[in-house]
Each structure stands twice: as C-alpha cells, then as structure tokens.
PDB file of N, CA and C in Angstrom:
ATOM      1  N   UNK A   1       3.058 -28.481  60.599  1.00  0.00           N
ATOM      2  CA  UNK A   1       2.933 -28.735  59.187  1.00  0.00           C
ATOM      3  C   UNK A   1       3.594 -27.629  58.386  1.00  0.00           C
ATOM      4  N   UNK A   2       5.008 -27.868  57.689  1.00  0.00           N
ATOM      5  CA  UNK A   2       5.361 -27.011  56.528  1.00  0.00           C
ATOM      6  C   UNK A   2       4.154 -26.261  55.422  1.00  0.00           C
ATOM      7  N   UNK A   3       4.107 -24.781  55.069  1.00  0.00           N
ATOM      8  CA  UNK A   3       3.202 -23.951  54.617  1.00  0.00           C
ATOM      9  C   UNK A   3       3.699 -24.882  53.150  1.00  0.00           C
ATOM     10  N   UNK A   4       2.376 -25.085  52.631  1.00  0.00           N
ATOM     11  CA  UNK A   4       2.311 -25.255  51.075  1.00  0.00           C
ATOM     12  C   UNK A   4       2.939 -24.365  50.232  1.00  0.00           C
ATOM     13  N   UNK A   5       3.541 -24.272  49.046  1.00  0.00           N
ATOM     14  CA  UNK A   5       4.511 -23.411  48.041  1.00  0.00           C
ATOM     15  C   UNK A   5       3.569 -23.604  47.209  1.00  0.00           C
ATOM     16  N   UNK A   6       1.864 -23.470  46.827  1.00  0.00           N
ATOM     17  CA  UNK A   6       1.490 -23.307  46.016  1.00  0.00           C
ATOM     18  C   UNK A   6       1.095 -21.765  46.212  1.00  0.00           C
ATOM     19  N   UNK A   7       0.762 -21.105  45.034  1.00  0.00           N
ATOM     20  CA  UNK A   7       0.183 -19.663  45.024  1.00  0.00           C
ATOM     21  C   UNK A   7      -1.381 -19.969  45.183  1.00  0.00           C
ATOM     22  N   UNK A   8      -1.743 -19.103  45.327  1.00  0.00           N
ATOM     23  CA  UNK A   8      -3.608 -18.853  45.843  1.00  0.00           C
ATOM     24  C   UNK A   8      -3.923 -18.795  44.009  1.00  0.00           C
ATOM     25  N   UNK A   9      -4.892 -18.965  43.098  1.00  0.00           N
ATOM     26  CA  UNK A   9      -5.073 -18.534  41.774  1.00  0.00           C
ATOM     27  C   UNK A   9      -5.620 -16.997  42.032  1.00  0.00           C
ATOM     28  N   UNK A  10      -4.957 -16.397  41.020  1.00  0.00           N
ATOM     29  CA  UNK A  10      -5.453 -15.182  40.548  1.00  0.00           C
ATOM     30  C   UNK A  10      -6.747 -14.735  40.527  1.00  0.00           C
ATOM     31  N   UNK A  11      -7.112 -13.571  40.855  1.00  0.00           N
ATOM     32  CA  UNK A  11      -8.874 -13.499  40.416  1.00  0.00           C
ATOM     33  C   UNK A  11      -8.780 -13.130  38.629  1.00  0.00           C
ATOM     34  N   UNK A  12     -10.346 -13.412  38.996  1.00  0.00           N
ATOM     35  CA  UNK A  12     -10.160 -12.896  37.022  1.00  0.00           C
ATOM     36  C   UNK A  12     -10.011 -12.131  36.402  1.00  0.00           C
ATOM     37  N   UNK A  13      -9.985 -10.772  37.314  1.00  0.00           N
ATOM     38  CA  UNK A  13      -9.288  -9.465  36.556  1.00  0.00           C
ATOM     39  C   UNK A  13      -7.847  -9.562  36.328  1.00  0.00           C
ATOM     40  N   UNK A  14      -6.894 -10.024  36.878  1.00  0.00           N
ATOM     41  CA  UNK A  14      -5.616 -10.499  36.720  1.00  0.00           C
ATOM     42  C   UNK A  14      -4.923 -11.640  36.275  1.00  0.00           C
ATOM     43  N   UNK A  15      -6.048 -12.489  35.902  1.00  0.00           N
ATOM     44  CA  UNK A  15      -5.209 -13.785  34.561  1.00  0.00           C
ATOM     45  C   UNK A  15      -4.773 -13.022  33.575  1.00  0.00           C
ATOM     46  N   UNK A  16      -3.143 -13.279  33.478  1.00  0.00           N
ATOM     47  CA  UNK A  16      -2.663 -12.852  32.156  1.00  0.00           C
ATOM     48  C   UNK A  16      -3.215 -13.184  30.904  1.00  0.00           C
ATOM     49  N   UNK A  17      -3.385 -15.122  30.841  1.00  0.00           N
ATOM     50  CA  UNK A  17      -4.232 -15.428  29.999  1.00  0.00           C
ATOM     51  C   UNK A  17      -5.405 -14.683  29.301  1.00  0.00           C
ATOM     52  N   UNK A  18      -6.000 -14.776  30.381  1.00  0.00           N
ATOM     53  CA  UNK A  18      -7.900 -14.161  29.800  1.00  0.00           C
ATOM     54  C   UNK A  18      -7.001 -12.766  29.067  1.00  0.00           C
ATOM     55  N   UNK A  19      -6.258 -11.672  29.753  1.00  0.00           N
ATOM     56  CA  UNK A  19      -5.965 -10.299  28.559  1.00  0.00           C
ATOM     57  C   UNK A  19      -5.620 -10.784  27.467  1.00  0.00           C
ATOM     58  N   UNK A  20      -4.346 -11.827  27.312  1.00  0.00           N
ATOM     59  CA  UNK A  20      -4.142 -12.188  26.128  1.00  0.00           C
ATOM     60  C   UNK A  20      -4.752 -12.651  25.151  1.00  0.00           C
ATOM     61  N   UNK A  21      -5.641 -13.210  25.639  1.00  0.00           N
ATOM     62  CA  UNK A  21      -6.863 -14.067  24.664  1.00  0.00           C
ATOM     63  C   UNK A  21      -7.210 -12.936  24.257  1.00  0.00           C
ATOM     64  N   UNK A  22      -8.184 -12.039  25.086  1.00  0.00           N
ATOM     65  CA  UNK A  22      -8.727 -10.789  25.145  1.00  0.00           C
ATOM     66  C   UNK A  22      -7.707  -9.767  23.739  1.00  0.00           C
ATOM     67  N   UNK A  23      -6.857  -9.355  23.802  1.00  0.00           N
ATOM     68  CA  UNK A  23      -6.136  -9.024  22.584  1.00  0.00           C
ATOM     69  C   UNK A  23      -5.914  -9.864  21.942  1.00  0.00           C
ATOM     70  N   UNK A  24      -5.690 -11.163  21.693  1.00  0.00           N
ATOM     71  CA  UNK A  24      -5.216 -11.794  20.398  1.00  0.00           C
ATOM     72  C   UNK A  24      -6.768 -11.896  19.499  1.00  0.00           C
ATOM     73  N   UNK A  25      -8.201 -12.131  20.239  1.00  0.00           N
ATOM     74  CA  UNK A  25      -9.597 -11.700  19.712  1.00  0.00           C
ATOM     75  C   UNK A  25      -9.356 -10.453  19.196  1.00  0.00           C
ATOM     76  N   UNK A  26      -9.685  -9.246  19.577  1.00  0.00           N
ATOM     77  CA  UNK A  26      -9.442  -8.036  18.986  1.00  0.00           C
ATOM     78  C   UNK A  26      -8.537  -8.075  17.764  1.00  0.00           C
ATOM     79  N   UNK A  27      -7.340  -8.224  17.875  1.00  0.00           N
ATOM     80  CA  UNK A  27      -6.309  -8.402  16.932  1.00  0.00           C
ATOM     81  C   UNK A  27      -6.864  -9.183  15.405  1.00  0.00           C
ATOM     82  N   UNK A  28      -7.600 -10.824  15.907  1.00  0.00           N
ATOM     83  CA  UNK A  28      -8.055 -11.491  14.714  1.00  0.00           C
ATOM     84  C   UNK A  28      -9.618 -10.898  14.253  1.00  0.00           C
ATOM     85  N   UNK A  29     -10.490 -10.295  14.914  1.00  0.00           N
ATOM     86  CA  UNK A  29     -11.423  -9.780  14.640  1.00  0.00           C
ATOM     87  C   UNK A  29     -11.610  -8.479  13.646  1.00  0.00           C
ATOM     88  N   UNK A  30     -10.053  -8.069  13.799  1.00  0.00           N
ATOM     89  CA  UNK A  30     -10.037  -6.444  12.955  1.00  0.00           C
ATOM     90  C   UNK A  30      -9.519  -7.140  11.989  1.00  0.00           C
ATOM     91  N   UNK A  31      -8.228  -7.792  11.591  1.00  0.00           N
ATOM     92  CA  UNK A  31      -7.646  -8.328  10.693  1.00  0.00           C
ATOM     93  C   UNK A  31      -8.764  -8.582  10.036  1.00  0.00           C
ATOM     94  N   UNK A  32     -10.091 -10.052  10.399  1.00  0.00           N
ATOM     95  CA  UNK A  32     -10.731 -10.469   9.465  1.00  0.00           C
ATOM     96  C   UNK A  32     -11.551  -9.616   9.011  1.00  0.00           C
ATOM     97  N   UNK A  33     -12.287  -8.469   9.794  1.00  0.00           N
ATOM     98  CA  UNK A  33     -13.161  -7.633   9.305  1.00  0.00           C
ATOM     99  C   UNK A  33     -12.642  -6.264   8.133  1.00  0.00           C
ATOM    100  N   UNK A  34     -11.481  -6.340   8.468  1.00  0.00           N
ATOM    101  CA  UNK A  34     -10.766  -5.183   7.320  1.00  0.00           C
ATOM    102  C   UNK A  34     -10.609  -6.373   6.172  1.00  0.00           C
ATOM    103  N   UNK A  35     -10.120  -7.372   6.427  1.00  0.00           N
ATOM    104  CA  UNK A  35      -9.661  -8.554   5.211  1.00  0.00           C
ATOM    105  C   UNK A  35     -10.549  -8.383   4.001  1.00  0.00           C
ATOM    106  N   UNK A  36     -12.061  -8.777   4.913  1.00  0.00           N
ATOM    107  CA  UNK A  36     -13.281  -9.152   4.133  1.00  0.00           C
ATOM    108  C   UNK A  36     -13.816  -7.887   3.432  1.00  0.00           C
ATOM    109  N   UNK A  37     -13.514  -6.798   4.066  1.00  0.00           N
ATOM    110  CA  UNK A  37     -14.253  -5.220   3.753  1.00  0.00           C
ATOM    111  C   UNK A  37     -13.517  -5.013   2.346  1.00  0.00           C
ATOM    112  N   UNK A  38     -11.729  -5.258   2.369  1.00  0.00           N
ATOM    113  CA  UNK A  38     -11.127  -5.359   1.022  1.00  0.00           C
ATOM    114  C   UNK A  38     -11.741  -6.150  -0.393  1.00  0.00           C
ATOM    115  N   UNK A  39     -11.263  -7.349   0.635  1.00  0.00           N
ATOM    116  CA  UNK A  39     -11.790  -8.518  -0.483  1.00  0.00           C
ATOM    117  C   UNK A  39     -13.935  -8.026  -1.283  1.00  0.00           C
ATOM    118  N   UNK A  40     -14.728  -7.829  -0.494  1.00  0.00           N
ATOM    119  CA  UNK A  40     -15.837  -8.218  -1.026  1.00  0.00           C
ATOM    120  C   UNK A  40     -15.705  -6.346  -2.045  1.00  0.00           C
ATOM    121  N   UNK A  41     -15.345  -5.307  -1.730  1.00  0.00           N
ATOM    122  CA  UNK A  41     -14.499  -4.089  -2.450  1.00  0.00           C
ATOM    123  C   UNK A  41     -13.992  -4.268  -4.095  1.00  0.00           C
ATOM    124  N   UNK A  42     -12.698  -5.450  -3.549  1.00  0.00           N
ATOM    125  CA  UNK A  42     -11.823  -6.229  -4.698  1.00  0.00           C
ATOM    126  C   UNK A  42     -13.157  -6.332  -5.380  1.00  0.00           C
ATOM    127  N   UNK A  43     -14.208  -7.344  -5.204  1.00  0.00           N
ATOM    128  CA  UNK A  43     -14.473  -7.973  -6.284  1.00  0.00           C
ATOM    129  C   UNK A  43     -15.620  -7.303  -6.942  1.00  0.00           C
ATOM    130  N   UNK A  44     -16.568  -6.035  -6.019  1.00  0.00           N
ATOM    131  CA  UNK A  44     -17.223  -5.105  -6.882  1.00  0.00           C
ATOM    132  C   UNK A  44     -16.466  -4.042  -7.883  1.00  0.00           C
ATOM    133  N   UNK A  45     -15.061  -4.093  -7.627  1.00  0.00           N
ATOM    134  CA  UNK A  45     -14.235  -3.362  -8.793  1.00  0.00           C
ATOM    135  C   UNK A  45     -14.020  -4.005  -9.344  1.00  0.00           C
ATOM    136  N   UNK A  46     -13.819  -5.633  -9.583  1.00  0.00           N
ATOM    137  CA  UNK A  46     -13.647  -6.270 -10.832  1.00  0.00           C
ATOM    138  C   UNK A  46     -14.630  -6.926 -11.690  1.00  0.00           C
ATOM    139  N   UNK A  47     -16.131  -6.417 -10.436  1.00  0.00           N
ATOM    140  CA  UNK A  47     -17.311  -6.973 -11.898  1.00  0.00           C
ATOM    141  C   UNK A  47     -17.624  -5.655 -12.385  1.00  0.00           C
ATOM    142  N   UNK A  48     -17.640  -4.302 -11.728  1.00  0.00           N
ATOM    143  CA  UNK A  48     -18.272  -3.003 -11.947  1.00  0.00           C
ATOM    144  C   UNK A  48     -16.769  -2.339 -13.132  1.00  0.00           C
ATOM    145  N   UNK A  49     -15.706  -2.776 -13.093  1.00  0.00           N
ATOM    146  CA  UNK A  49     -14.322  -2.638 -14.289  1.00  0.00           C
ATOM    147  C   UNK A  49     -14.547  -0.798 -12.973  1.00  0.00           C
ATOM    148  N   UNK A  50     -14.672  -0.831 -12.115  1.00  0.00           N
ATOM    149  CA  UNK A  50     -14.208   0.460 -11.588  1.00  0.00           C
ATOM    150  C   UNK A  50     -13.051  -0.103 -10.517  1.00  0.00           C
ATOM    151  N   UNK A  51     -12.852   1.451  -9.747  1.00  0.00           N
ATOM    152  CA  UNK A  51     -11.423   0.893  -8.880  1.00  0.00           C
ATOM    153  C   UNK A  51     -11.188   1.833  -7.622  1.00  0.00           C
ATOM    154  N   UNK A  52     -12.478   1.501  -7.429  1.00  0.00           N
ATOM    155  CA  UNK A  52     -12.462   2.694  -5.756  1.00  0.00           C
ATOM    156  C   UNK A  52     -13.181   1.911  -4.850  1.00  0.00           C
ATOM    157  N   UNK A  53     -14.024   0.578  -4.899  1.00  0.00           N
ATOM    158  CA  UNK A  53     -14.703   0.052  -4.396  1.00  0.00           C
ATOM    159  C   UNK A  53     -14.179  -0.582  -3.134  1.00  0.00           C
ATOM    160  N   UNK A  54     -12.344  -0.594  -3.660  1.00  0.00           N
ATOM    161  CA  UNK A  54     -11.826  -1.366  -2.550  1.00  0.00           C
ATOM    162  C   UNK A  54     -11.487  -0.799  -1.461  1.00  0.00           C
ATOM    163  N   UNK A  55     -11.237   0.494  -1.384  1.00  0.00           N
ATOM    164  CA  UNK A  55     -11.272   1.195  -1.146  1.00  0.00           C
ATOM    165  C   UNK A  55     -12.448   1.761   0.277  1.00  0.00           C
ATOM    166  N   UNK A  56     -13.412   1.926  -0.244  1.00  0.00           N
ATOM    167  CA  UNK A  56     -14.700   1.740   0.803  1.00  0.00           C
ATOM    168  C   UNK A  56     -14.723   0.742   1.463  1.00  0.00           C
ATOM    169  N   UNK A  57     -14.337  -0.581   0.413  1.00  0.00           N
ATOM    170  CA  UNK A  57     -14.626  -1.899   1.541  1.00  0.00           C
ATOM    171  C   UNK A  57     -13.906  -2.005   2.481  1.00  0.00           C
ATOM    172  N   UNK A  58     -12.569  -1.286   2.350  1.00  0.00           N
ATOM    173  CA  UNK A  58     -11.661  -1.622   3.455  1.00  0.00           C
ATOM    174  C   UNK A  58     -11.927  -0.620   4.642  1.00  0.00           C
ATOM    175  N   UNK A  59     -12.647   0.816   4.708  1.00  0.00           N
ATOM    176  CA  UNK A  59     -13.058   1.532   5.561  1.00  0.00           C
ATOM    177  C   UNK A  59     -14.155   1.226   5.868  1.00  0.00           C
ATOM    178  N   UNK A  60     -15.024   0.059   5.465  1.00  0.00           N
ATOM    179  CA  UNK A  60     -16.405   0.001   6.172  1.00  0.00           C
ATOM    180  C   UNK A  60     -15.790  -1.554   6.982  1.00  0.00           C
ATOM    181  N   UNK A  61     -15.219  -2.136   6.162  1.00  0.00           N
ATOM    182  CA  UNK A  61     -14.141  -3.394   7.080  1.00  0.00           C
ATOM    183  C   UNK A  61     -13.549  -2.807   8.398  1.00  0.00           C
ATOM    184  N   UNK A  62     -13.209  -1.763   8.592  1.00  0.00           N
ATOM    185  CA  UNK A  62     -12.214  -1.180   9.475  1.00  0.00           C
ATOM    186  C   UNK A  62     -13.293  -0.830  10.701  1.00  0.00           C
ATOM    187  N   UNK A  63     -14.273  -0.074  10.453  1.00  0.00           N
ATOM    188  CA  UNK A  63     -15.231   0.721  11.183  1.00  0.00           C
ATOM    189  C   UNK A  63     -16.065  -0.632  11.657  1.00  0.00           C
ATOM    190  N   UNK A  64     -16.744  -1.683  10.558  1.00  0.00           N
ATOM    191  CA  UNK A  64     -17.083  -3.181  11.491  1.00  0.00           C
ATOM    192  C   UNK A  64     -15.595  -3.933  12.706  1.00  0.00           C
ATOM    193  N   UNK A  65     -14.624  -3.630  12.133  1.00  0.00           N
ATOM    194  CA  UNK A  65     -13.796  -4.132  13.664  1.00  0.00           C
ATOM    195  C   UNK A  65     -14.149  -3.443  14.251  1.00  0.00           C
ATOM    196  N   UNK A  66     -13.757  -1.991  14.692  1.00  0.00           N
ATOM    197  CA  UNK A  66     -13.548  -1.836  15.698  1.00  0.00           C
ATOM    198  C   UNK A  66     -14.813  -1.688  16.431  1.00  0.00           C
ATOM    199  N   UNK A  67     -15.896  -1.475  15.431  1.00  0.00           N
ATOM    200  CA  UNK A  67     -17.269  -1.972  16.294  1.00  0.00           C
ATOM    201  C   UNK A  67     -16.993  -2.921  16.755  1.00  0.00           C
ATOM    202  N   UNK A  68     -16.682  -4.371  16.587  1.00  0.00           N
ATOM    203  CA  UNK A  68     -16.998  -5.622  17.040  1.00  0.00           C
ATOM    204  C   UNK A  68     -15.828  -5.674  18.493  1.00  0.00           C
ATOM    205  N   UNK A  69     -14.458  -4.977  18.138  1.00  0.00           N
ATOM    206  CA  UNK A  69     -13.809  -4.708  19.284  1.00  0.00           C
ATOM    207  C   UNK A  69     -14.239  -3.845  20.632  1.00  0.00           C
ATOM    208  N   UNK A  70     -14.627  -2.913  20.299  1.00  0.00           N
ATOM    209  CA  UNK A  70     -15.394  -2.536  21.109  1.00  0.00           C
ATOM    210  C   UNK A  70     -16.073  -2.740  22.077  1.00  0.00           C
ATOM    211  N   UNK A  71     -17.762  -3.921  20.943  1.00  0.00           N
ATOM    212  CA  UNK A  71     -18.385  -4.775  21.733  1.00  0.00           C
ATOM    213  C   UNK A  71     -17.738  -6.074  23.429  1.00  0.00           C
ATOM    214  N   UNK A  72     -16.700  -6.146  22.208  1.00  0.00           N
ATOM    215  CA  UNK A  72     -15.875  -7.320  22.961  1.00  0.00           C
ATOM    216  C   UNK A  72     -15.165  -7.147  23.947  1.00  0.00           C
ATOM    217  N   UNK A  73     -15.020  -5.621  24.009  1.00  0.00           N
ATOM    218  CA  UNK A  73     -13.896  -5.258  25.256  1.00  0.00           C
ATOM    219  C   UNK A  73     -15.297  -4.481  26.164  1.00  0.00           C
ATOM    220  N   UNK A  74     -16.446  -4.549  25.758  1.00  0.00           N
ATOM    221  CA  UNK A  74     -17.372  -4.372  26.624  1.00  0.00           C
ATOM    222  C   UNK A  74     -17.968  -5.297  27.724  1.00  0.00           C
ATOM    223  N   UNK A  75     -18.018  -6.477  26.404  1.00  0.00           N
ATOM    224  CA  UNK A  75     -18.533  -7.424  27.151  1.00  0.00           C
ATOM    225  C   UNK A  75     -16.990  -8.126  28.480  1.00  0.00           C
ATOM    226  N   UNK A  76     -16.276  -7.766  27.898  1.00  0.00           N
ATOM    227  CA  UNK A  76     -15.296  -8.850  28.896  1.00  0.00           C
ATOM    228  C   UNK A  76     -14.796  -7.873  30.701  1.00  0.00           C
ATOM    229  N   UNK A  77     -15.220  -6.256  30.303  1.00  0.00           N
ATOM    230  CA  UNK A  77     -15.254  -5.430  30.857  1.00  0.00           C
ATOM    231  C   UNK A  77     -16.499  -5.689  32.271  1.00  0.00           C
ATOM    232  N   UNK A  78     -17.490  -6.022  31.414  1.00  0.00           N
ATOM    233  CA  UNK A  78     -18.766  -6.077  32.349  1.00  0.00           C
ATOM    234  C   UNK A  78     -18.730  -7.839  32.893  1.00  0.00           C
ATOM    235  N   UNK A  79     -18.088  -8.308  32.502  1.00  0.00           N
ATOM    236  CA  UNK A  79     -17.899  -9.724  32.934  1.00  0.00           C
ATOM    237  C   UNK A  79     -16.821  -9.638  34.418  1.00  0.00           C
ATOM    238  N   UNK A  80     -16.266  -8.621  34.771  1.00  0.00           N
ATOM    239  CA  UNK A  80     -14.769  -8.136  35.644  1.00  0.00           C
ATOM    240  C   UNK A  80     -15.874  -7.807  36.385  1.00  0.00           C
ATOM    241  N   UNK A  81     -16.624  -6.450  36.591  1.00  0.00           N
ATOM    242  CA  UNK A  81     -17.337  -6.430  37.424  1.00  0.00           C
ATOM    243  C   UNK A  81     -18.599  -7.108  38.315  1.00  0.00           C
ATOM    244  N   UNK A  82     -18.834  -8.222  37.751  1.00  0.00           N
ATOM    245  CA  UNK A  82     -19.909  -9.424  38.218  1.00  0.00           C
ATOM    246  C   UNK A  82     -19.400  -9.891  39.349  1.00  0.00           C
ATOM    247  N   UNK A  83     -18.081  -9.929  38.964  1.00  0.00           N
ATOM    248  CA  UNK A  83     -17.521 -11.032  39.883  1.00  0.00           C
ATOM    249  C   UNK A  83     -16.971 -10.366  41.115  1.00  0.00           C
TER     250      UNK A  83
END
C-alpha cells in the first residue's frame, strides 16, 4: 500500500491559526479598550467645558487592555499546558 501524502495535524501549541486569532484578539481588545477610555474622556470634557479628561480616559483605556491582554494570553497559555 502507497504511504498516504496527508500530514499528521499539528498539536495545539503549533496551529498557526489559534496564534493568529490569539493576536488579532489582543490587537482588537486594546484598540477597543483605548477607543472607549478616549471616547467616554471626550465626552466628560464636553459636558464638564474642561479638556484633560480625554486624556485620562485614554490611559485608563490603555492600562484596561493590556489588563484584558494579559488575562488572555494567560488564559490561552494555561490552555497549552493541559494538553
């Protein structure tokens, strides 16, 4: 019997996929969490007529990503070793 030309699948530490997902999450998770830290900033400087608010929002936006990145590269971290 001729050997099959299929490959064996990857384990799951080595799907390219799963990293990519894995960064394109990170990537949309900071984007939205800096987005929102601006935006909700924006709009206490335009009811308070001040102009530093946005300012904070976008460094407490920044500091919630990379918390949430973090989390996420924890959890997908401890998901590698289960298996």
């Amino acid at each position: 019997m001729p050997e099959s030309r299929r490959q064996p699948p990857l384990p799951p530490d080595e799907n390219p996929w799963r990293a990519a997902g894995l960064v394109t999450a990170i990537g949309v998770e900071l984007a939205v969490c800096v987005g929102l830290g601006w935006w909700i900033g924006s709009v206490v400087d335009r009811n308070n007529g001040t102009s530093s608010w946005y300012m904070v929002g976008l460094v407490a936006g920044l500091v919630a990503g990379i918390g949430s990145a973090v989390g996420l590269i924890r959890k997908y971290a401890s998901g590698e070793r289960r298996k």
